[in-house]
C-alpha atoms as a PDB file:
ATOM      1  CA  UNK A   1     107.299 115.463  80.489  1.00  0.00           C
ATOM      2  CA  UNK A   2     110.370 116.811  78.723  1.00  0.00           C
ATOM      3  CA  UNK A   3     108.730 117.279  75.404  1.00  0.00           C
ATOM      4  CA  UNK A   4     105.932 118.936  76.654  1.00  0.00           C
ATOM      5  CA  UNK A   5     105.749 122.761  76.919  1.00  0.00           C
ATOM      6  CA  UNK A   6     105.748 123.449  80.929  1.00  0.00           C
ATOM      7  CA  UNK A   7     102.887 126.339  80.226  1.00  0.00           C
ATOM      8  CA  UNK A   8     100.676 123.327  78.769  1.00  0.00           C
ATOM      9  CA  UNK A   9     100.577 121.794  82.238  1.00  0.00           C
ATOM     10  CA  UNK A  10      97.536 122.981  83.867  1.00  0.00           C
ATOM     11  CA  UNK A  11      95.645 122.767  80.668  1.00  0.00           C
ATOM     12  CA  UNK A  12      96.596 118.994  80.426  1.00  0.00           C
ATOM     13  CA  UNK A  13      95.419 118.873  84.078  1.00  0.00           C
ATOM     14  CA  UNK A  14      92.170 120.028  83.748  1.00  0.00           C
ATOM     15  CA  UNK A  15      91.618 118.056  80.352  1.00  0.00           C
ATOM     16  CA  UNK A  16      92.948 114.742  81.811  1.00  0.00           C
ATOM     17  CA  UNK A  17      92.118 114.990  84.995  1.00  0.00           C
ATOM     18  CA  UNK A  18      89.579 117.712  86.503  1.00  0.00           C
ATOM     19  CA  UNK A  19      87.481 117.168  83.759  1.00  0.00           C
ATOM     20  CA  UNK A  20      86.900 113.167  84.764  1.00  0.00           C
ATOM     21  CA  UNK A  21      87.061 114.192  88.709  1.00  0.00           C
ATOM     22  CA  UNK A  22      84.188 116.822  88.241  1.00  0.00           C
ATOM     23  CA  UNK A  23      81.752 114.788  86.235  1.00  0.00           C
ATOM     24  CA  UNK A  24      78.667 114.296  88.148  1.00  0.00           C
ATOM     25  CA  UNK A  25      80.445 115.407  91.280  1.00  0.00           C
ATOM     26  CA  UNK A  26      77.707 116.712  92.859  1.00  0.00           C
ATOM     27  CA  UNK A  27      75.997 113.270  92.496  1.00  0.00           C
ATOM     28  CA  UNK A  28      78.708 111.039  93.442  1.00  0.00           C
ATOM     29  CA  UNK A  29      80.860 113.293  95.439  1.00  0.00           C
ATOM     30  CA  UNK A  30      79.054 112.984  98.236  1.00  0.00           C
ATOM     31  CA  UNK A  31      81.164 109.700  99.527  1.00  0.00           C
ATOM     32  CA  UNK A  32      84.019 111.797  99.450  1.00  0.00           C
ATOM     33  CA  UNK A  33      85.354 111.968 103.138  1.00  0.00           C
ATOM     34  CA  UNK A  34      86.991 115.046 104.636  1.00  0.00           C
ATOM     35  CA  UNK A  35      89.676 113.057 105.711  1.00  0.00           C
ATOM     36  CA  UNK A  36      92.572 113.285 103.634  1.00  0.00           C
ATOM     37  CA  UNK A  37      93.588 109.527 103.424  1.00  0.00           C
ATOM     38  CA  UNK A  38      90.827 109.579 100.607  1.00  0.00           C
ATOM     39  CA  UNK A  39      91.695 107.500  97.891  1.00  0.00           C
ATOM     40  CA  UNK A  40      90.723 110.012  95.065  1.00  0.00           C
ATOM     41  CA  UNK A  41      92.415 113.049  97.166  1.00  0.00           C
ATOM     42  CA  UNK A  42      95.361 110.508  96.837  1.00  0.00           C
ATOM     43  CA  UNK A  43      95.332 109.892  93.305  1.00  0.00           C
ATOM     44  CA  UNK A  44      94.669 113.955  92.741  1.00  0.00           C
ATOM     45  CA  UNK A  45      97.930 114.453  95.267  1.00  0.00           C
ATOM     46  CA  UNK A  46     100.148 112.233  92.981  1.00  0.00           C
ATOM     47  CA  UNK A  47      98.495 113.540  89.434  1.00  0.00           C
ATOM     48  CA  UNK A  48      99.502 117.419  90.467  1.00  0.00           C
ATOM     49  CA  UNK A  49     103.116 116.361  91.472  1.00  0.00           C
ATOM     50  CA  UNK A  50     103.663 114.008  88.348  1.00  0.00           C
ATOM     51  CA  UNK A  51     102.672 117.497  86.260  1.00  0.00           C
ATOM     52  CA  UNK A  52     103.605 120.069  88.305  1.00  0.00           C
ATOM     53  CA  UNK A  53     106.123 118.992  91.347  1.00  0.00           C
ATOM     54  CA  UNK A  54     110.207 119.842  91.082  1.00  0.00           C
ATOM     55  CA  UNK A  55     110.907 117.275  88.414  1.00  0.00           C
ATOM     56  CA  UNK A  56     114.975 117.189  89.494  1.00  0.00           C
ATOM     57  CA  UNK A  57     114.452 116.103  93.165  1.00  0.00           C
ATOM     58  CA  UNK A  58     112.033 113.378  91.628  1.00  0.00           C
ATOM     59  CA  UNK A  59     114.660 112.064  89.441  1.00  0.00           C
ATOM     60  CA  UNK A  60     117.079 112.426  92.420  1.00  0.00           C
ATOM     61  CA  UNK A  61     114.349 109.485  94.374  1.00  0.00           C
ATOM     62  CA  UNK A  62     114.309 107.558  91.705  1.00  0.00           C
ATOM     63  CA  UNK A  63     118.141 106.826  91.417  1.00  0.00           C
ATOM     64  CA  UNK A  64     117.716 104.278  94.111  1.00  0.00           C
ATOM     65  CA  UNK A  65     120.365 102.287  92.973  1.00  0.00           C
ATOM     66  CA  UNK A  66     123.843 102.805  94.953  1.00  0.00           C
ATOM     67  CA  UNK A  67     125.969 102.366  92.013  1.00  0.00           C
ATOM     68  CA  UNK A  68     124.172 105.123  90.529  1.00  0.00           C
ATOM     69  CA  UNK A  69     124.791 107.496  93.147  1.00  0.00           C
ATOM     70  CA  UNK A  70     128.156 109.912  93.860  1.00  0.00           C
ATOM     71  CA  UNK A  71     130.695 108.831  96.281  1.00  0.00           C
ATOM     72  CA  UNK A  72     129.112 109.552  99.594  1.00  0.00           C
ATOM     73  CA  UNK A  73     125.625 109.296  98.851  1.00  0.00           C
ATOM     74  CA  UNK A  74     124.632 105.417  98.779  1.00  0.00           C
ATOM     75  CA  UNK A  75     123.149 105.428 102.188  1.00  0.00           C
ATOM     76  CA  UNK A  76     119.375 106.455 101.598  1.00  0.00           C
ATOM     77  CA  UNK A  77     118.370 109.076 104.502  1.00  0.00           C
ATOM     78  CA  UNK A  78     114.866 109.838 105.673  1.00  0.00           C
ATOM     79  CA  UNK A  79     114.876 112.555 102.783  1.00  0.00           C
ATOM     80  CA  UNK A  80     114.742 110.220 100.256  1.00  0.00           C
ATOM     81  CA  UNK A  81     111.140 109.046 101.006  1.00  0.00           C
ATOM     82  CA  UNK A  82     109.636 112.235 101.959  1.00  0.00           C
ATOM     83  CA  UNK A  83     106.833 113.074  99.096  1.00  0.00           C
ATOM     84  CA  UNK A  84     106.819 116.601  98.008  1.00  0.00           C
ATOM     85  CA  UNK A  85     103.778 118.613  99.588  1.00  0.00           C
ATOM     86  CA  UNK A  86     100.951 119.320  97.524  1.00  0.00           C
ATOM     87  CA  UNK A  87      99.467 122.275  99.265  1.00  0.00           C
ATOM     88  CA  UNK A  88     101.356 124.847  98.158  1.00  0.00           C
ATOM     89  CA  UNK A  89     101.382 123.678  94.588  1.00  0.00           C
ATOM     90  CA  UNK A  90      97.381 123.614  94.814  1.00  0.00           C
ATOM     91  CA  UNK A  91      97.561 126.898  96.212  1.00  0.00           C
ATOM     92  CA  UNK A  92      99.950 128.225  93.531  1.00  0.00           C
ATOM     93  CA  UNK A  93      98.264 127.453  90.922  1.00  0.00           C
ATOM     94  CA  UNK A  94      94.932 127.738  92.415  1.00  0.00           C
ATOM     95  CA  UNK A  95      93.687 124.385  92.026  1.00  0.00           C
ATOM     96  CA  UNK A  96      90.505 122.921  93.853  1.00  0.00           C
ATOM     97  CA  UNK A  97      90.882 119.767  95.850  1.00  0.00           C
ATOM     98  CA  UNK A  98      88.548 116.744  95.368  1.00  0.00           C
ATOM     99  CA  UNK A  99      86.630 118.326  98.635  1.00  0.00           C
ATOM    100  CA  UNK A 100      86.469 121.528  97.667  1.00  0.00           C
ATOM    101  CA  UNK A 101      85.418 121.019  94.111  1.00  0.00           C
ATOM    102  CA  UNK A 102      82.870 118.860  95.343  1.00  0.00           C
ATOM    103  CA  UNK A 103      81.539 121.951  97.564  1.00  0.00           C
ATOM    104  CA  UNK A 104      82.285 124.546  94.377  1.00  0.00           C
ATOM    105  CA  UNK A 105      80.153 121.955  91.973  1.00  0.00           C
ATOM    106  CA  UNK A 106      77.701 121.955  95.243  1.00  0.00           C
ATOM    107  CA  UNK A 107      77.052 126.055  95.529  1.00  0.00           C
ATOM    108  CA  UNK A 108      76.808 126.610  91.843  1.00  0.00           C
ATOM    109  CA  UNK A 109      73.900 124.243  91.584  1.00  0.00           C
ATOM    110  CA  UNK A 110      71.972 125.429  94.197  1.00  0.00           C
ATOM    111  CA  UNK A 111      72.286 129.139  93.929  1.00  0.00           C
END
């Protein structure tokens, strides 16, 4: 992630990612539930905050060794395994979920 230009993000997304998600979509997309325990929602959740999350408060998590730590900080709190929310980096950069691209995929095809 470091040696990657930050502004080559989204176009990595949609290369790597959107691009295998909205392949045949409106065939297969159909099983997708509007539930959001959804296994491919998941794995879309996790891709966007590999790429696009606040990459120092991920490093923070993964120092989960207390040796590691400062003075003070060995004691993990509830913080620690809270997961970044995804919505507002969807909305930011005005990304369709797995739901909703199955619905965009949907109109365009039968309009």
């Amino acid at each position: 992630r470091h040696s990657i230009p930050a502004e080559l993000y989204l176009k990595i997304y949609n290369a790597l990612f959107e691009s295998h998600l909205s392949h045949g979509i409106s065939v297969w997309g159909v099983v997708l539930k509007e539930q959001s325990n959804d296994s491919i929602f998941i794995t879309q959740k996790h891709c966007v905050r590999i790429l696009f999350a606040d990459l120092n408060s991920y490093l923070d998590k993964k120092s989960t060794c207390a040796r590691t730590r400062p003075y003070g900080m060995q004691k993990l709190d509830h913080k620690h395994f809270e997961k970044e929310h995804t919505k507002p980096i969807f909305n930011r950069l005005k990304i369709l979920t797995a739901q909703n691209l199955y619905k965009y995929h949907c109109i365009l095809e039968f309009s």
